[in-house]
C-alpha atoms as a PDB file:
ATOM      1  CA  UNK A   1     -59.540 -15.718 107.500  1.00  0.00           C
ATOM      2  CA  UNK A   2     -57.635 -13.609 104.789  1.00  0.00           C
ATOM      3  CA  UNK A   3     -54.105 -14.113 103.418  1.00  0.00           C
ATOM      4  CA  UNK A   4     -52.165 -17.509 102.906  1.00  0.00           C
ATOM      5  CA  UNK A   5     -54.964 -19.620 104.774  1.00  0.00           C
ATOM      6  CA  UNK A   6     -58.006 -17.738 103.595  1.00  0.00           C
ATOM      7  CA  UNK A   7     -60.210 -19.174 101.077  1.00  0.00           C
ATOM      8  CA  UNK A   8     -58.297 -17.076  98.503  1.00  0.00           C
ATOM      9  CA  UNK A   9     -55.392 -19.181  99.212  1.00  0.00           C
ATOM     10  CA  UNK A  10     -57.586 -22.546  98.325  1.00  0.00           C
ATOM     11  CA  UNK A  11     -57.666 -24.062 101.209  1.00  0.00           C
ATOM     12  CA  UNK A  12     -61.087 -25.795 100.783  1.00  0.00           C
ATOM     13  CA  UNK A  13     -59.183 -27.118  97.377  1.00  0.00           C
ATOM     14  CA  UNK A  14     -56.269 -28.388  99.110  1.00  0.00           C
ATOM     15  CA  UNK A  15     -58.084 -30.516 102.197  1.00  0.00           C
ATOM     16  CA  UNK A  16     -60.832 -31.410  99.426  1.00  0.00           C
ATOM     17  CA  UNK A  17     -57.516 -32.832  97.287  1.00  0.00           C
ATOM     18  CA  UNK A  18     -55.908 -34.335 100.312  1.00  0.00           C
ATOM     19  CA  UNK A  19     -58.903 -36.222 101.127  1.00  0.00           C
ATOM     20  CA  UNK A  20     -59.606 -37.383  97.360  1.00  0.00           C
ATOM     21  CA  UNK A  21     -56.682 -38.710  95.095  1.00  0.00           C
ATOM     22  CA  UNK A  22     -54.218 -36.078  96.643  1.00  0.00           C
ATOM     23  CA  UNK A  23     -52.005 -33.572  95.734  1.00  0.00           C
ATOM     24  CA  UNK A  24     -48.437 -33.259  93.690  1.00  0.00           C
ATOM     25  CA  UNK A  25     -45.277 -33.149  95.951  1.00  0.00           C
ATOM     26  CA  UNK A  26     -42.597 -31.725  93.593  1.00  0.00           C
ATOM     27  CA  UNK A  27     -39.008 -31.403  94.755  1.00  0.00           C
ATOM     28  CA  UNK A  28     -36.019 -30.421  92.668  1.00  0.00           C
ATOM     29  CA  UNK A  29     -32.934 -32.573  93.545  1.00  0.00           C
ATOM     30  CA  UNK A  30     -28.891 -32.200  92.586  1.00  0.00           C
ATOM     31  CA  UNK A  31     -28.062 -30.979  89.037  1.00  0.00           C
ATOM     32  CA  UNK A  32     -31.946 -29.176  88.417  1.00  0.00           C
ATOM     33  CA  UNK A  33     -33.334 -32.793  87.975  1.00  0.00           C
ATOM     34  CA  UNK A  34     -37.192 -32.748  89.767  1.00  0.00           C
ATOM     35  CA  UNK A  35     -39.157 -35.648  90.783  1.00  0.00           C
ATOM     36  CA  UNK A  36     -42.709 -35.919  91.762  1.00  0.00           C
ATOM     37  CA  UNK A  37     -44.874 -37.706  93.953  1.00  0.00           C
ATOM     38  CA  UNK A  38     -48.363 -37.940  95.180  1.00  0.00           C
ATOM     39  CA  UNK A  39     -49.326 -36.887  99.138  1.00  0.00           C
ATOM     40  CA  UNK A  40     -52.383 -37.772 100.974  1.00  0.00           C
ATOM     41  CA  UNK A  41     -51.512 -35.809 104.575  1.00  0.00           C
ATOM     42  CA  UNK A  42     -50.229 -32.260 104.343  1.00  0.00           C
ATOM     43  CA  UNK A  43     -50.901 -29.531 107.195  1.00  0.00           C
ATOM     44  CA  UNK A  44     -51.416 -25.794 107.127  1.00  0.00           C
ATOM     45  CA  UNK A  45     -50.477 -23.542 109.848  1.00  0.00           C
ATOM     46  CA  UNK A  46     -48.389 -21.059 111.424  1.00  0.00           C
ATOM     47  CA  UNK A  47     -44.597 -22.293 113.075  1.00  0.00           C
ATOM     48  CA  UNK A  48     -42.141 -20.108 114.500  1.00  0.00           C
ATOM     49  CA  UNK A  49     -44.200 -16.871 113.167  1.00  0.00           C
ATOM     50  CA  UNK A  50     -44.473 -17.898 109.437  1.00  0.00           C
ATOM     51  CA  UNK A  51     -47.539 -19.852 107.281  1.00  0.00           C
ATOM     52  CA  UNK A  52     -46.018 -23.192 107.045  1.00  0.00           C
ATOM     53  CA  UNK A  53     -47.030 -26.440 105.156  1.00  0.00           C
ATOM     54  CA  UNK A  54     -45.913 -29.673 106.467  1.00  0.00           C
ATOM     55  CA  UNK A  55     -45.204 -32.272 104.455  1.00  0.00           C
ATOM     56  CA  UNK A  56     -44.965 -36.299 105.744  1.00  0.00           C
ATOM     57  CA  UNK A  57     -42.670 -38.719 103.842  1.00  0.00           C
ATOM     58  CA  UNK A  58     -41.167 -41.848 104.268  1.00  0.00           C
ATOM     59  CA  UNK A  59     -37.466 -42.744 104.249  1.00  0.00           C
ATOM     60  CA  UNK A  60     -38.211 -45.142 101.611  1.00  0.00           C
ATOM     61  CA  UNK A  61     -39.080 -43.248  98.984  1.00  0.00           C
ATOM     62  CA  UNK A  62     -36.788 -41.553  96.485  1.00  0.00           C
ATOM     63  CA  UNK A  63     -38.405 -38.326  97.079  1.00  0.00           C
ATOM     64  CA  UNK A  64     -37.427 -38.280 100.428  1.00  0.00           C
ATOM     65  CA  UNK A  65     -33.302 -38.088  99.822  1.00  0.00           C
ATOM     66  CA  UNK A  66     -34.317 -35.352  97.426  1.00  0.00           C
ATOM     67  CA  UNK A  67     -36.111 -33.448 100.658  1.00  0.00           C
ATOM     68  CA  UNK A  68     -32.942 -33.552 102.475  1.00  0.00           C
ATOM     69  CA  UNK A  69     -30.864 -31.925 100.357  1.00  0.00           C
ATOM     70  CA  UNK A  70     -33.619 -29.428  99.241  1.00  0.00           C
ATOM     71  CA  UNK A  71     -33.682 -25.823  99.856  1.00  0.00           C
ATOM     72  CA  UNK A  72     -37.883 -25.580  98.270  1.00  0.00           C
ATOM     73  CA  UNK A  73     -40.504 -27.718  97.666  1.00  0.00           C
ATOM     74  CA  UNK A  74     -43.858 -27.519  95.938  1.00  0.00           C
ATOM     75  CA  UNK A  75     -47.412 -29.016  96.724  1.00  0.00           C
ATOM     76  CA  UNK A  76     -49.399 -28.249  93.527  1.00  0.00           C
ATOM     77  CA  UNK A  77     -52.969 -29.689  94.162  1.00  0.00           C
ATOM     78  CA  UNK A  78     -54.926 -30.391  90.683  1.00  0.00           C
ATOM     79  CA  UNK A  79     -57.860 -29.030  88.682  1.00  0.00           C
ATOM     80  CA  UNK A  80     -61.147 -30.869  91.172  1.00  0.00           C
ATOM     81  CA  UNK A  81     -61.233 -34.289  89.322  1.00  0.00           C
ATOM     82  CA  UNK A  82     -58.485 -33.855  87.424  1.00  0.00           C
ATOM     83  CA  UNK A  83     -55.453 -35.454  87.168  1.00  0.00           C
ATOM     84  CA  UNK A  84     -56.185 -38.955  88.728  1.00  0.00           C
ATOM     85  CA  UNK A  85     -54.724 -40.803  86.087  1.00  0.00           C
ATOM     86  CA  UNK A  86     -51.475 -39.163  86.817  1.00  0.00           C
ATOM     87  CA  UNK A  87     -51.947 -39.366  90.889  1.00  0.00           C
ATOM     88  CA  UNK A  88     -52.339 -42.795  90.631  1.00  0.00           C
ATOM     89  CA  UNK A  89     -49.141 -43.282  89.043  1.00  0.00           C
ATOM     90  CA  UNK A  90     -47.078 -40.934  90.350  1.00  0.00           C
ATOM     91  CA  UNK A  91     -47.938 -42.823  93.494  1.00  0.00           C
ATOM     92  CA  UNK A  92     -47.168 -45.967  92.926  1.00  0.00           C
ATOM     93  CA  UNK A  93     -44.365 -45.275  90.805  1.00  0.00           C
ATOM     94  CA  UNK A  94     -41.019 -44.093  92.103  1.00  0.00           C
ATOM     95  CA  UNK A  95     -38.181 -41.557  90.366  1.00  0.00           C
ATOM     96  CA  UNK A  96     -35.753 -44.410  90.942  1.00  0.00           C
ATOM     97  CA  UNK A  97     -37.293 -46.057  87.929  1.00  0.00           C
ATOM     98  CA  UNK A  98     -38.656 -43.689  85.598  1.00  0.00           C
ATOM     99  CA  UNK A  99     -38.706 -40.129  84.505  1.00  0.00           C
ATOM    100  CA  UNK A 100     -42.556 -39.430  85.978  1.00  0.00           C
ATOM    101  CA  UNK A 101     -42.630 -35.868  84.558  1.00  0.00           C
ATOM    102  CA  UNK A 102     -41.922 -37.468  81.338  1.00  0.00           C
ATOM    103  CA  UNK A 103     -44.281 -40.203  81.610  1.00  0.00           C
ATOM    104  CA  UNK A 104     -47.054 -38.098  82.891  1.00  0.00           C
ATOM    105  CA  UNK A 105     -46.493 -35.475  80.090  1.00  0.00           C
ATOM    106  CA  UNK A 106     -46.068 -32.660  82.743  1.00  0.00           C
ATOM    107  CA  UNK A 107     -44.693 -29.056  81.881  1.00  0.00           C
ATOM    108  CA  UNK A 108     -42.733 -27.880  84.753  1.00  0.00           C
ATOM    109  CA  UNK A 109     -42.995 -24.281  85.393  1.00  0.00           C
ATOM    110  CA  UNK A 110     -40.305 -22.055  87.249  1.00  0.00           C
ATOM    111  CA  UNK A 111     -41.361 -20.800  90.944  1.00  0.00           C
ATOM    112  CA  UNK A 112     -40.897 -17.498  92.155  1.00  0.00           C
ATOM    113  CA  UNK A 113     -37.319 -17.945  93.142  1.00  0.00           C
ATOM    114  CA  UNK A 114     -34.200 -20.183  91.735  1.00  0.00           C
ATOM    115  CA  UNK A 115     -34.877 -23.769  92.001  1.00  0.00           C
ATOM    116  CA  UNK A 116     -38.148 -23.577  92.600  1.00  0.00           C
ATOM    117  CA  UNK A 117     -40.681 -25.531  90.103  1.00  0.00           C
ATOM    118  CA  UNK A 118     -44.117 -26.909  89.945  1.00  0.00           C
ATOM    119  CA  UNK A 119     -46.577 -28.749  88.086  1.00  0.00           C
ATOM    120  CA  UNK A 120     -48.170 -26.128  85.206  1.00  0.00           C
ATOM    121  CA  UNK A 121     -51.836 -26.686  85.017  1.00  0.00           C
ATOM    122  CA  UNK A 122     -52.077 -27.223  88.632  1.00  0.00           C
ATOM    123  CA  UNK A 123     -55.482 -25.318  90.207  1.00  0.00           C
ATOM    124  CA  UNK A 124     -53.188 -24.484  92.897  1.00  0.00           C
ATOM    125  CA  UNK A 125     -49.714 -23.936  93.875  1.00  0.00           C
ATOM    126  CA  UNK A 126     -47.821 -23.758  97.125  1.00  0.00           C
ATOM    127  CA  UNK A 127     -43.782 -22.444  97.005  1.00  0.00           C
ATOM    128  CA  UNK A 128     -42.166 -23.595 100.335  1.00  0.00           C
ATOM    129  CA  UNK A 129     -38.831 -22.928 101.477  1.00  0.00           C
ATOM    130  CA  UNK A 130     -37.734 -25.776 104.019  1.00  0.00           C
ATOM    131  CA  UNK A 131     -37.397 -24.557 107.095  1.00  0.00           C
ATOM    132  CA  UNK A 132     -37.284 -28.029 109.381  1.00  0.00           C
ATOM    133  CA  UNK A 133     -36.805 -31.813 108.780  1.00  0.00           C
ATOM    134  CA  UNK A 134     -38.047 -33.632 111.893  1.00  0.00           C
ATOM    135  CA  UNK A 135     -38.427 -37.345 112.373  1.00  0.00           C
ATOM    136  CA  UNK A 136     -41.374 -38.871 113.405  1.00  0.00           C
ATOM    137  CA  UNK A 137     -40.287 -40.769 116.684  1.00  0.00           C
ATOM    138  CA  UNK A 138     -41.659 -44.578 117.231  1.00  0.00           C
ATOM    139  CA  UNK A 139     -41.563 -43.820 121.228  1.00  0.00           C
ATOM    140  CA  UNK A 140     -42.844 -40.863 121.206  1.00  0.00           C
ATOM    141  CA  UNK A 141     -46.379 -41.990 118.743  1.00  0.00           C
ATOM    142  CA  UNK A 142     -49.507 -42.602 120.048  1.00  0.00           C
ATOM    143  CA  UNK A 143     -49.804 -46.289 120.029  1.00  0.00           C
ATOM    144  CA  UNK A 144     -52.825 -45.994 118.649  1.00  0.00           C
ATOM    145  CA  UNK A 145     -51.216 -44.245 115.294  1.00  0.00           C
ATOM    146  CA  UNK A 146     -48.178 -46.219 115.497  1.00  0.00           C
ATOM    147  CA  UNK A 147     -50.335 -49.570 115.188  1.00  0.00           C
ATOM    148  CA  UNK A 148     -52.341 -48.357 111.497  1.00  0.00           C
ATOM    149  CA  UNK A 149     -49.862 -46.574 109.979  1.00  0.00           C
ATOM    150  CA  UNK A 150     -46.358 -47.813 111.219  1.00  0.00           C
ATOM    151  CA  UNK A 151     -47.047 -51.499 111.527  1.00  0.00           C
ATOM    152  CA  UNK A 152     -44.022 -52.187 109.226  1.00  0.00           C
ATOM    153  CA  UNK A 153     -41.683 -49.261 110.736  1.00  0.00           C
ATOM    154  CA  UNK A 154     -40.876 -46.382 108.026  1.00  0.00           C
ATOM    155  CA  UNK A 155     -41.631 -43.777 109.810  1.00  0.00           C
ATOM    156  CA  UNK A 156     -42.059 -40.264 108.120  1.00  0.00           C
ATOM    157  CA  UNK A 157     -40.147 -37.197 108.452  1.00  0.00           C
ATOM    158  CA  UNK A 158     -41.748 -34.477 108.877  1.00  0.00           C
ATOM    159  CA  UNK A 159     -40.666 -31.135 106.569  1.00  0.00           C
ATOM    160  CA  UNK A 160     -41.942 -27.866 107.144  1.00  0.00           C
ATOM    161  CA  UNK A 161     -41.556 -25.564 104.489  1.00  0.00           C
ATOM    162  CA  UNK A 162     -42.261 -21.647 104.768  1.00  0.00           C
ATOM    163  CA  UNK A 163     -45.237 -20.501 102.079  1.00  0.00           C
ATOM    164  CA  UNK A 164     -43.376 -18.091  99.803  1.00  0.00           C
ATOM    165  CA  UNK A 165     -46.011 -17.823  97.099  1.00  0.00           C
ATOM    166  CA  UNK A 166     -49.818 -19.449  96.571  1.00  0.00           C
ATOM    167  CA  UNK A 167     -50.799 -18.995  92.952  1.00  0.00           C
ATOM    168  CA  UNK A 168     -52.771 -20.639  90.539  1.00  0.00           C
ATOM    169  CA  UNK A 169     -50.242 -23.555  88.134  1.00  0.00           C
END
């Protein structure tokens, strides 16, 4: 494979991320102000013609008012072993409370177009521009899915957001 999904793209970094401590979500919100927060489940592929990365997050999380009002979004996956320290709290932390940029001590860099930013430092950087938000649908889920990760409700919306750019942070 060659181009956005080839291994020049990093996708061996990004599952190997995903399936570690994860990867940075960052999203820009109202008035330039960006929050950040850690992902576990992404997907790669192709949608309506175009390399697309899905993103799944819940209603509850401040992030996730930020994605509907968003025009971009960023997965920045970190140096291999890096960065757990800040993972770990930028997932179980929430923007509500605190500045997690600040906290974390992250530089945010400016993306190839207006609005866009992401984590500088990162091993790897995805630019999406949102393309869909689609809700995950309790009747619709396998039972089977609905039962380990939806025992509470929550369910995620879906956003897929058109690769732009992949670039090193």
């Amino acid at each position: 494979m060659s181009g956005l999904f080839g291994h020049d793209a990093g996708f061996d970094k990004l599952i190997k991320a995903l399936e570690g401590n994860g990867a940075f979500l960052v999203v820009t919100g109202g008035g330039g102000a960006a929050n950040i927060m850690t992902i576990g489940w992404a997907q790669l592929g192709v949608v309506w013609g175009k390399p697309v990365m899905t993103v799944l997050v819940r209603p509850s999380r401040y992030t996730h008012g930020l994605l509907e009002k968003a025009g971009y979004f960023t997965v920045c996956v970190p140096p291999e072993g890096g960065m757990r320290g800040e993972l770990a709290f930028c997932g179980s932390k929430s923007g509500r409370d605190c500045d997690k940029i600040r906290e974390c001590g992250f530089t945010l860099a400016e993306g190839s177009r207006g609005g866009v930013k992401y984590i500088a430092g990162s091993e790897l950087v995805y630019e999406c521009g949102m393309l869909e938000r689609t809700r995950v649908l309790p009747e619709t889920l396998a039972q089977s899915v609905k039962a380990k990760y939806y025992a509470a409700g929550n369910y995620h919306t879906s956003y897929f957001g058109e690769i732009i750019s992949v670039h090193k942070g």
